[in-house]
N, C-alpha and C. Protein backbone atom coordinates (compact mmCIF):
# COMPACT_ATOMS: atom_id res chain seq x y z
N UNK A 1 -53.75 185.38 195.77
CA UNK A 1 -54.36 186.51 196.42
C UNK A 1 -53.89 186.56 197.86
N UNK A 2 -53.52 187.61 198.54
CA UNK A 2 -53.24 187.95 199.27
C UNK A 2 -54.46 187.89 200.68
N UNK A 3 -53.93 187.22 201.60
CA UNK A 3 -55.05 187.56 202.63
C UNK A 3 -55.38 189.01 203.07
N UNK A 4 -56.64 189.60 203.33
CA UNK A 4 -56.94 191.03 204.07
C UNK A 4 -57.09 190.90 205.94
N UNK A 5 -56.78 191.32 206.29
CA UNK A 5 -56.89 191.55 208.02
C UNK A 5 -57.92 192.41 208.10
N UNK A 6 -58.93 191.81 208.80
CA UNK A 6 -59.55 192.91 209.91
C UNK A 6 -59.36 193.44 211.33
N UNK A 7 -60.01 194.62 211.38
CA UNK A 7 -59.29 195.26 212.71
C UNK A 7 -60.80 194.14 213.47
N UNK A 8 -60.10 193.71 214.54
CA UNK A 8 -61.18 193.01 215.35
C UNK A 8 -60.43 192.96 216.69
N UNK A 9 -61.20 192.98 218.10
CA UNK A 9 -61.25 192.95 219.42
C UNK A 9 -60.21 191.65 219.68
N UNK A 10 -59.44 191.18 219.59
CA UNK A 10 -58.63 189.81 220.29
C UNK A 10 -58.37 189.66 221.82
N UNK A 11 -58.09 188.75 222.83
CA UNK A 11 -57.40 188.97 223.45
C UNK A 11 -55.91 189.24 223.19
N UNK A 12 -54.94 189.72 224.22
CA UNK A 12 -54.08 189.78 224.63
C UNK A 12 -52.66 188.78 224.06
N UNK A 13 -53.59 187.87 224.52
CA UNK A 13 -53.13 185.91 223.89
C UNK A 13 -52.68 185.82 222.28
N UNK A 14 -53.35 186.62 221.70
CA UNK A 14 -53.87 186.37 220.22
C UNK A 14 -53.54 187.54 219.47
N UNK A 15 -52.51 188.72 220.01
CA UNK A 15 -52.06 189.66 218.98
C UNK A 15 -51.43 189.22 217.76
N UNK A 16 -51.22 190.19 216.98
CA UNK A 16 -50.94 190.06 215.61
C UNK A 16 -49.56 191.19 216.34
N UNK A 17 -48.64 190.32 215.25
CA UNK A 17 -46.94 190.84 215.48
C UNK A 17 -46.30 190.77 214.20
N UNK A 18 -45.34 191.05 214.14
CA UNK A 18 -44.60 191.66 213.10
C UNK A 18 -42.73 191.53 213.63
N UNK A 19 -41.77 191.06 212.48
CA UNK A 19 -40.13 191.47 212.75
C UNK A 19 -39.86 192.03 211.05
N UNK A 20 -39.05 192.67 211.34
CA UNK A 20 -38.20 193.09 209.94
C UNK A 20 -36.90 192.32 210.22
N UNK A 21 -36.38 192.00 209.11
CA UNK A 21 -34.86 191.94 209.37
C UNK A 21 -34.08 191.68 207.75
N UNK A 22 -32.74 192.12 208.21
CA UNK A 22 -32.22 192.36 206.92
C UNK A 22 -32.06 190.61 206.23
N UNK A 23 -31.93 190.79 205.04
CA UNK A 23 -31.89 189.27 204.78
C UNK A 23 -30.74 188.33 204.63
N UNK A 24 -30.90 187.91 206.07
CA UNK A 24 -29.49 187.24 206.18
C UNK A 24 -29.77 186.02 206.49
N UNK A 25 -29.68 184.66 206.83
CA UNK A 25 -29.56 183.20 206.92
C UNK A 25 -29.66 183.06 208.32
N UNK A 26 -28.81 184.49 209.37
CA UNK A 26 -29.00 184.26 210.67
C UNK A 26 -30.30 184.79 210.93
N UNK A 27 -30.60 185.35 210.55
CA UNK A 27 -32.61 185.96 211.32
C UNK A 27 -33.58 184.58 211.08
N UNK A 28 -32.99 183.08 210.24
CA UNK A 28 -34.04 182.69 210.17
C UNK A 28 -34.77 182.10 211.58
N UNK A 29 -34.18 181.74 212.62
CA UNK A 29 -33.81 181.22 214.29
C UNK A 29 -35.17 182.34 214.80
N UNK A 30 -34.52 183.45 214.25
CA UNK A 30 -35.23 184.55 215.23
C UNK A 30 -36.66 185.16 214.63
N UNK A 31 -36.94 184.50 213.47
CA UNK A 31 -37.94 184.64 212.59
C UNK A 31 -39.33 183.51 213.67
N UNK A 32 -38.44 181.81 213.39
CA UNK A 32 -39.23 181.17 214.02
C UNK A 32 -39.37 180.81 215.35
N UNK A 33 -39.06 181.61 216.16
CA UNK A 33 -38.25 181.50 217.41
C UNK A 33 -40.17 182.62 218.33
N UNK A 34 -40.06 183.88 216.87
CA UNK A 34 -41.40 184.78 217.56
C UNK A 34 -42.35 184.17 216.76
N UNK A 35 -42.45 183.27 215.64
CA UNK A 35 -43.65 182.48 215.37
C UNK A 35 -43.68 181.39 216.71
N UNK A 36 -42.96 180.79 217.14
CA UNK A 36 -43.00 179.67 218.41
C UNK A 36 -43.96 180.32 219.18
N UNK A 37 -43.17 181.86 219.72
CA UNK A 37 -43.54 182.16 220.99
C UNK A 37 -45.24 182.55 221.05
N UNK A 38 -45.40 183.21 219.87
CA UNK A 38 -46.76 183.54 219.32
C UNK A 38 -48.11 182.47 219.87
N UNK A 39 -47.61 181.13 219.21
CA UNK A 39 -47.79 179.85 219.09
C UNK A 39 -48.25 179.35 220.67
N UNK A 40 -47.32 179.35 221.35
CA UNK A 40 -47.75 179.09 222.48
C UNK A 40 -48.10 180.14 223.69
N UNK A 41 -48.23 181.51 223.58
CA UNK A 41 -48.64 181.79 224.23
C UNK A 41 -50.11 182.44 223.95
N UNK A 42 -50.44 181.83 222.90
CA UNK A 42 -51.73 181.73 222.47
C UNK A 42 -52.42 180.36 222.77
N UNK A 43 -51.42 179.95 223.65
CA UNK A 43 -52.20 178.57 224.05
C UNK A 43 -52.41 177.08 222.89
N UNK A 44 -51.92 177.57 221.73
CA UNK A 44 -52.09 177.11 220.74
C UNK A 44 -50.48 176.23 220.36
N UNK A 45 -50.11 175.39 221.37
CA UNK A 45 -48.89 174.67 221.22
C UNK A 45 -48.76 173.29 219.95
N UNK A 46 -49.74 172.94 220.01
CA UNK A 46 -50.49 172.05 219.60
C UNK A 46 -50.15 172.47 217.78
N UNK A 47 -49.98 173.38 217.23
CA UNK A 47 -49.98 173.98 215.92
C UNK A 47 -48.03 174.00 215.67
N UNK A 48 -47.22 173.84 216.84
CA UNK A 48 -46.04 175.10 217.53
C UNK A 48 -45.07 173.89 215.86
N UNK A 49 -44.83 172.76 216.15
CA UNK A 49 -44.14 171.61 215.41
C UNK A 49 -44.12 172.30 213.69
N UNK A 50 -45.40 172.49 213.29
CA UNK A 50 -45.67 172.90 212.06
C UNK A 50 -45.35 174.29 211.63
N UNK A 51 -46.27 175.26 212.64
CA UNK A 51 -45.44 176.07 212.32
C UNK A 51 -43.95 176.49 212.59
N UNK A 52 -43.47 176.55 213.36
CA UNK A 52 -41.97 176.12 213.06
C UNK A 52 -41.26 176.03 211.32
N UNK A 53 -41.84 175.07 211.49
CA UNK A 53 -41.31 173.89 210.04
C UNK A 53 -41.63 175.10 208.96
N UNK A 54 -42.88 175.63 208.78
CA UNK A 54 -43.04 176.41 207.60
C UNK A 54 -42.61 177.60 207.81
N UNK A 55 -42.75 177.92 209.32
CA UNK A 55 -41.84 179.68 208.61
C UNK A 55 -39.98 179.24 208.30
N UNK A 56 -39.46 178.73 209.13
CA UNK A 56 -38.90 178.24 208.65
C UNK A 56 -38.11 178.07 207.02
N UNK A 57 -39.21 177.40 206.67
CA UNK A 57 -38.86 177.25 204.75
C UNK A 57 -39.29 178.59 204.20
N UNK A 58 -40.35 179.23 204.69
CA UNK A 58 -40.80 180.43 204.03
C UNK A 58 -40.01 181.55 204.03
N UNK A 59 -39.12 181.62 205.26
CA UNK A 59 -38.27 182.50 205.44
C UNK A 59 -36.73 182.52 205.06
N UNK A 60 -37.07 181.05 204.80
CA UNK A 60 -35.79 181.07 204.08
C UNK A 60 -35.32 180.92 202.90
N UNK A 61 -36.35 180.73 202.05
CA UNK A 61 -36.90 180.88 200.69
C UNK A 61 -36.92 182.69 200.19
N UNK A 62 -37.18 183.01 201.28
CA UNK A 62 -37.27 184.82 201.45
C UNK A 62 -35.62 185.18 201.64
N UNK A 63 -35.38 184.88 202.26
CA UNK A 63 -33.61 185.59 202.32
C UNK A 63 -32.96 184.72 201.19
N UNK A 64 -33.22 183.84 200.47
CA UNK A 64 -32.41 183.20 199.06
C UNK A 64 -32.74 184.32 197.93
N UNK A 65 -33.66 183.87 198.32
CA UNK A 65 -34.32 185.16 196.79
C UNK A 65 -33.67 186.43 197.15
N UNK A 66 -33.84 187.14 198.17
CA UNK A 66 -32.92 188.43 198.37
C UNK A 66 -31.69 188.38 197.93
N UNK A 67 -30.52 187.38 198.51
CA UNK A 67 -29.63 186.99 198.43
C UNK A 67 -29.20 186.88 196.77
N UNK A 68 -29.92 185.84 196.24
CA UNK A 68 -29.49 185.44 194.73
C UNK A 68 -29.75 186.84 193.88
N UNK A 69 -30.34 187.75 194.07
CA UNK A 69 -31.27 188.73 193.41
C UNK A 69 -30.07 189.97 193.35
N UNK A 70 -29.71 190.01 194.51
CA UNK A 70 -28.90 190.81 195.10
C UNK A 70 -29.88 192.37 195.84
N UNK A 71 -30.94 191.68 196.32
CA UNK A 71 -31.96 192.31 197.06
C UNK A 71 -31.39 192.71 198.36
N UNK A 72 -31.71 194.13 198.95
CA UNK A 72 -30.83 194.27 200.48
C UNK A 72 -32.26 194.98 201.04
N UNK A 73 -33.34 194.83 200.48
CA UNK A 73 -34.35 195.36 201.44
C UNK A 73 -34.60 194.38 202.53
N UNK A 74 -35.05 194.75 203.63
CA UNK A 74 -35.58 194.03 204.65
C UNK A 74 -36.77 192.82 204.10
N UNK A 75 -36.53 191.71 204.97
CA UNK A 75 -37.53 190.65 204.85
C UNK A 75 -38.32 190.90 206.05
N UNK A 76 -39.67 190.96 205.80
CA UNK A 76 -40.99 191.60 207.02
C UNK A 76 -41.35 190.31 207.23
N UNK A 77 -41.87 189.51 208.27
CA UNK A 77 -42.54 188.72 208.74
C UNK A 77 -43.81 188.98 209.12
N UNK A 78 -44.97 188.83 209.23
CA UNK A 78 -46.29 189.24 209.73
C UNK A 78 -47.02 187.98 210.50
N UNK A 79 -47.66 188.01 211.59
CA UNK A 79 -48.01 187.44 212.10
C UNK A 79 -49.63 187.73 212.53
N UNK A 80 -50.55 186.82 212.54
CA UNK A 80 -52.18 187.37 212.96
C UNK A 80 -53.10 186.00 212.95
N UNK A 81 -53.76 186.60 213.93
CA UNK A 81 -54.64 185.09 214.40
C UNK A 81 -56.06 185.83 213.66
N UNK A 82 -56.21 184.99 212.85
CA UNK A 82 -57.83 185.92 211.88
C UNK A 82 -59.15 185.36 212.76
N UNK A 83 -58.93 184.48 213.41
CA UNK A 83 -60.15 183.36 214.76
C UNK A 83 -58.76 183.34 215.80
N UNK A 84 -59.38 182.61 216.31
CA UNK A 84 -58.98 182.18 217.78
C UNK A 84 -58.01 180.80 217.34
N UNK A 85 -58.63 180.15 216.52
CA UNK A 85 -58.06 179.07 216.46
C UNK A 85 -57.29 179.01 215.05
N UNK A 86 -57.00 180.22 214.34
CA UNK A 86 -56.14 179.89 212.93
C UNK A 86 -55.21 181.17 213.21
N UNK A 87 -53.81 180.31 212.44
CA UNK A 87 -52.85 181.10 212.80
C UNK A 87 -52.47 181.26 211.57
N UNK A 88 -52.16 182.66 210.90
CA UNK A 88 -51.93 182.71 209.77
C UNK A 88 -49.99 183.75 209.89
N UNK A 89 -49.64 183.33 208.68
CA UNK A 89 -48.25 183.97 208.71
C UNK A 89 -47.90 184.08 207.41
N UNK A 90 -47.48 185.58 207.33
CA UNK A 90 -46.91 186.05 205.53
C UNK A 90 -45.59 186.64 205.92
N UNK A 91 -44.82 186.36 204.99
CA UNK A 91 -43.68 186.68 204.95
C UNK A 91 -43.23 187.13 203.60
N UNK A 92 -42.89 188.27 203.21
CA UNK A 92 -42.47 189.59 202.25
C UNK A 92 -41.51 190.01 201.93
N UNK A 93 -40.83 189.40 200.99
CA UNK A 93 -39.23 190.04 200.61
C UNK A 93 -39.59 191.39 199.22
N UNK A 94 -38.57 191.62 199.12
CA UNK A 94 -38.43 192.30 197.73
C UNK A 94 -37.40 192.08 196.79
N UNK A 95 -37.42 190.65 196.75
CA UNK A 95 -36.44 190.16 195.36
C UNK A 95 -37.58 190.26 194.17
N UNK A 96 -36.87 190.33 193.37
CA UNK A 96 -37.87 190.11 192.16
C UNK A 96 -38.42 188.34 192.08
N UNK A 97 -40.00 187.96 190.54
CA UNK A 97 -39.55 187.08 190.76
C UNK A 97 -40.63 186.40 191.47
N UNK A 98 -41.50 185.26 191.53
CA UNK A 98 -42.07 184.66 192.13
C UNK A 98 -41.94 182.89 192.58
N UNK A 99 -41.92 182.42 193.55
CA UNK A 99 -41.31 181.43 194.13
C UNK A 99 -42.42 180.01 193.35
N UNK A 100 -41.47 179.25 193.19
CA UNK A 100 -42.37 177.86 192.48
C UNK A 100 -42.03 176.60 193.57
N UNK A 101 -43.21 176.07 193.30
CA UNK A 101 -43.86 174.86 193.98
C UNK A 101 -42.95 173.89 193.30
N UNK A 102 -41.51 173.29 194.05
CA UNK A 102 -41.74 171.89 192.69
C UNK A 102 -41.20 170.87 194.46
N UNK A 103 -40.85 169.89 193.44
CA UNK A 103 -40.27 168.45 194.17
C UNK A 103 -38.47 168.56 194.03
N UNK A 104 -37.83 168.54 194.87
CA UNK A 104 -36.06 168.34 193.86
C UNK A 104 -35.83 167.07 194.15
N UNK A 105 -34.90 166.95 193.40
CA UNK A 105 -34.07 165.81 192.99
C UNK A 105 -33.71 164.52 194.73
N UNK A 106 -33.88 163.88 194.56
CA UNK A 106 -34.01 162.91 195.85
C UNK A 106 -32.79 163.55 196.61
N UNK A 107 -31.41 163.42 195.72
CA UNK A 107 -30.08 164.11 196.01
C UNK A 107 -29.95 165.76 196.10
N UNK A 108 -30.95 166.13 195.91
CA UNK A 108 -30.74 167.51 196.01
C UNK A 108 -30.85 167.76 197.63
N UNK A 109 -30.03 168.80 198.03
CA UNK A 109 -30.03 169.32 199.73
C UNK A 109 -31.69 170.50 200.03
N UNK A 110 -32.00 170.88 198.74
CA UNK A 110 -32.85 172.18 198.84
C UNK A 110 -34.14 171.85 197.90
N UNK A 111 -34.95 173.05 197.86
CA UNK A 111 -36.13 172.53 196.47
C UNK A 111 -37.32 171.99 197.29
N UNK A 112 -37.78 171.97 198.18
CA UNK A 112 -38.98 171.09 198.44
C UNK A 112 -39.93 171.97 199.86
N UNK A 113 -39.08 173.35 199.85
CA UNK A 113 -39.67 174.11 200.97
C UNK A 113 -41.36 174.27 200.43
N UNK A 114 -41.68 175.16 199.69
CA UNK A 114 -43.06 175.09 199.42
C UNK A 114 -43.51 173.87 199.26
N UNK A 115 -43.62 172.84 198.52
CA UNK A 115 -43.81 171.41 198.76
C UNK A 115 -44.30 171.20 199.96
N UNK A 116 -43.68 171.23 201.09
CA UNK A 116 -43.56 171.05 202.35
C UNK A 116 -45.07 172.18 202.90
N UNK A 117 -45.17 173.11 202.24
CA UNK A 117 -45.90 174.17 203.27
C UNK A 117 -46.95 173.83 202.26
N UNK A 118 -47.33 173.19 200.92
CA UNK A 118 -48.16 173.01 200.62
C UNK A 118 -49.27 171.77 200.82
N UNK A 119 -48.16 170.63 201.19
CA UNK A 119 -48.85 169.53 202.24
C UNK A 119 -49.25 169.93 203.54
N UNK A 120 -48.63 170.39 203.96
CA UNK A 120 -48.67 171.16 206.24
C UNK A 120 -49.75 172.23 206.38
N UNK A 121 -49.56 173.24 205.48
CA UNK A 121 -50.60 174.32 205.67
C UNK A 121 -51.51 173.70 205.33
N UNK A 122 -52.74 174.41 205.91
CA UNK A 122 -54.33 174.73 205.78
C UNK A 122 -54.48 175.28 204.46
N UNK A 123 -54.00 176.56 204.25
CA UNK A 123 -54.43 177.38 203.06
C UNK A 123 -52.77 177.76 203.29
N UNK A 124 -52.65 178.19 201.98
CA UNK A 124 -51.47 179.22 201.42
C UNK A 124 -51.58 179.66 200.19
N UNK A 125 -50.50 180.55 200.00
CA UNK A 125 -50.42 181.08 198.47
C UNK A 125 -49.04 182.40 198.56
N UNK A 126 -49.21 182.47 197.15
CA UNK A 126 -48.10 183.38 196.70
C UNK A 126 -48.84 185.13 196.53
N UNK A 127 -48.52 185.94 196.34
CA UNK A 127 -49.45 187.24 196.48
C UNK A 127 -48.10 188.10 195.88
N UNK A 128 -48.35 189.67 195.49
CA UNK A 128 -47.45 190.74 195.08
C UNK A 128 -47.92 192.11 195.62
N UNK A 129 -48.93 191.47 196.35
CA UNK A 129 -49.91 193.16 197.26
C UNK A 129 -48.26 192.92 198.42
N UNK A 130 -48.71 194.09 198.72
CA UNK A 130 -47.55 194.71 200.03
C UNK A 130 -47.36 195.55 200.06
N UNK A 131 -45.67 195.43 201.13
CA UNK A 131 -44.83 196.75 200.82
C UNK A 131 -43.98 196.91 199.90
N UNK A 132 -44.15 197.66 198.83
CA UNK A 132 -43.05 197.52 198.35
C UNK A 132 -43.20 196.89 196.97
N UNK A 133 -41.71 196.20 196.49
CA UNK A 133 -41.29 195.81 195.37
C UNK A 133 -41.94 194.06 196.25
N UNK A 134 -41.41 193.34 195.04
CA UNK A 134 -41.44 191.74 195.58
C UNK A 134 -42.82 191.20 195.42
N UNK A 135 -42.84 189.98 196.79
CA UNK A 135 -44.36 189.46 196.65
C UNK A 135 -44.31 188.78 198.66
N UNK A 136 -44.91 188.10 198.75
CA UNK A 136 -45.16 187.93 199.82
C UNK A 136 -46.16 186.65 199.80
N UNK A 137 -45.02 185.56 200.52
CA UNK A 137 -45.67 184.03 200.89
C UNK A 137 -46.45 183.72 202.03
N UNK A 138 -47.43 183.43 202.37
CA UNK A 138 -48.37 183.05 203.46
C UNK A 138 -48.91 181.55 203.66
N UNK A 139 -49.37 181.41 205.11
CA UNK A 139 -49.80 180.40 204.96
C UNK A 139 -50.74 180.39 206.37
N UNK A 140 -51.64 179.47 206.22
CA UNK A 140 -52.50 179.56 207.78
C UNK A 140 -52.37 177.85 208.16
N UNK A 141 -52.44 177.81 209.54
CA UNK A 141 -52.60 176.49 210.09
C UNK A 141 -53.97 177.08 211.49
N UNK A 142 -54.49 176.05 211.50
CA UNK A 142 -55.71 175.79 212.20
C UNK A 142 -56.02 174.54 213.46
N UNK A 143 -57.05 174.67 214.16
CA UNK A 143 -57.44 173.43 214.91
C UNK A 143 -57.88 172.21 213.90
């Protein structure tokens, strides 16, 4: 299930943001680069290590699937603080197709991104509400 947003009063500190970008291998830098900045200028540095790490895999789990699919819609990033102190982030391709949880092979280079966001995150999950075709991966980290 997909998280819902409410419209609520935030500071300044604590907007909810958004990037599109086409799905390419180079946006993933610039994907986690405005989760960082988010991160700390919400005062919330302290979270910055982790998230990193998961948009990161999430986003790049998102431009494979485009990629292998032969998907050329934009990959959306979403960003929103639902409290003060939880930072939540979904990220939305439109490959077909839903992404699986496993372990790979010790020798394998790839395979263990969700793994990873399923130990680190707070909450996550897989969802197919959105824009569009596809589905859309999330995850929240907290105090």
């Amino acid at each position: 299930m997909c998280p819902t947003t409410e419209a609520v009063h935030r500071p300044y500190a604590l907007c909810d943001f958004s990037l599109v970008f086409p799905p390419d291998p180079g946006w993933v830098r610039t994907a986690r680069d405005a989760v960082g900045t988010a991160v700390r200028t919400a005062g919330r540095g302290h979270l910055a290590d982790t998230a990193l790490l998961l948009t990161s895999e999430v986003v790049t789990n998102a431009v494979k699937a485009c990629r292998d699919s032969g998907c050329s819609e934009p990959v959306t990033l979403y960003g929103e603080w639902p409290s003060p102190a939880t930072l939540r982030v979904l990220v939305h391709d439109g490959a077909p197709g839903l992404p699986v949880r496993q372990w790979g092979e010790q020798e394998a280079v790839g395979g263990r991104g969700l793994y990873l966001v399923g130990v680190c995150a707070d909450e996550w999950g897989v969802c197919r509400h959105g824009p569009g075709h596809g589905k859309s991966v999330w995850f929240e980290l907290g105090d």
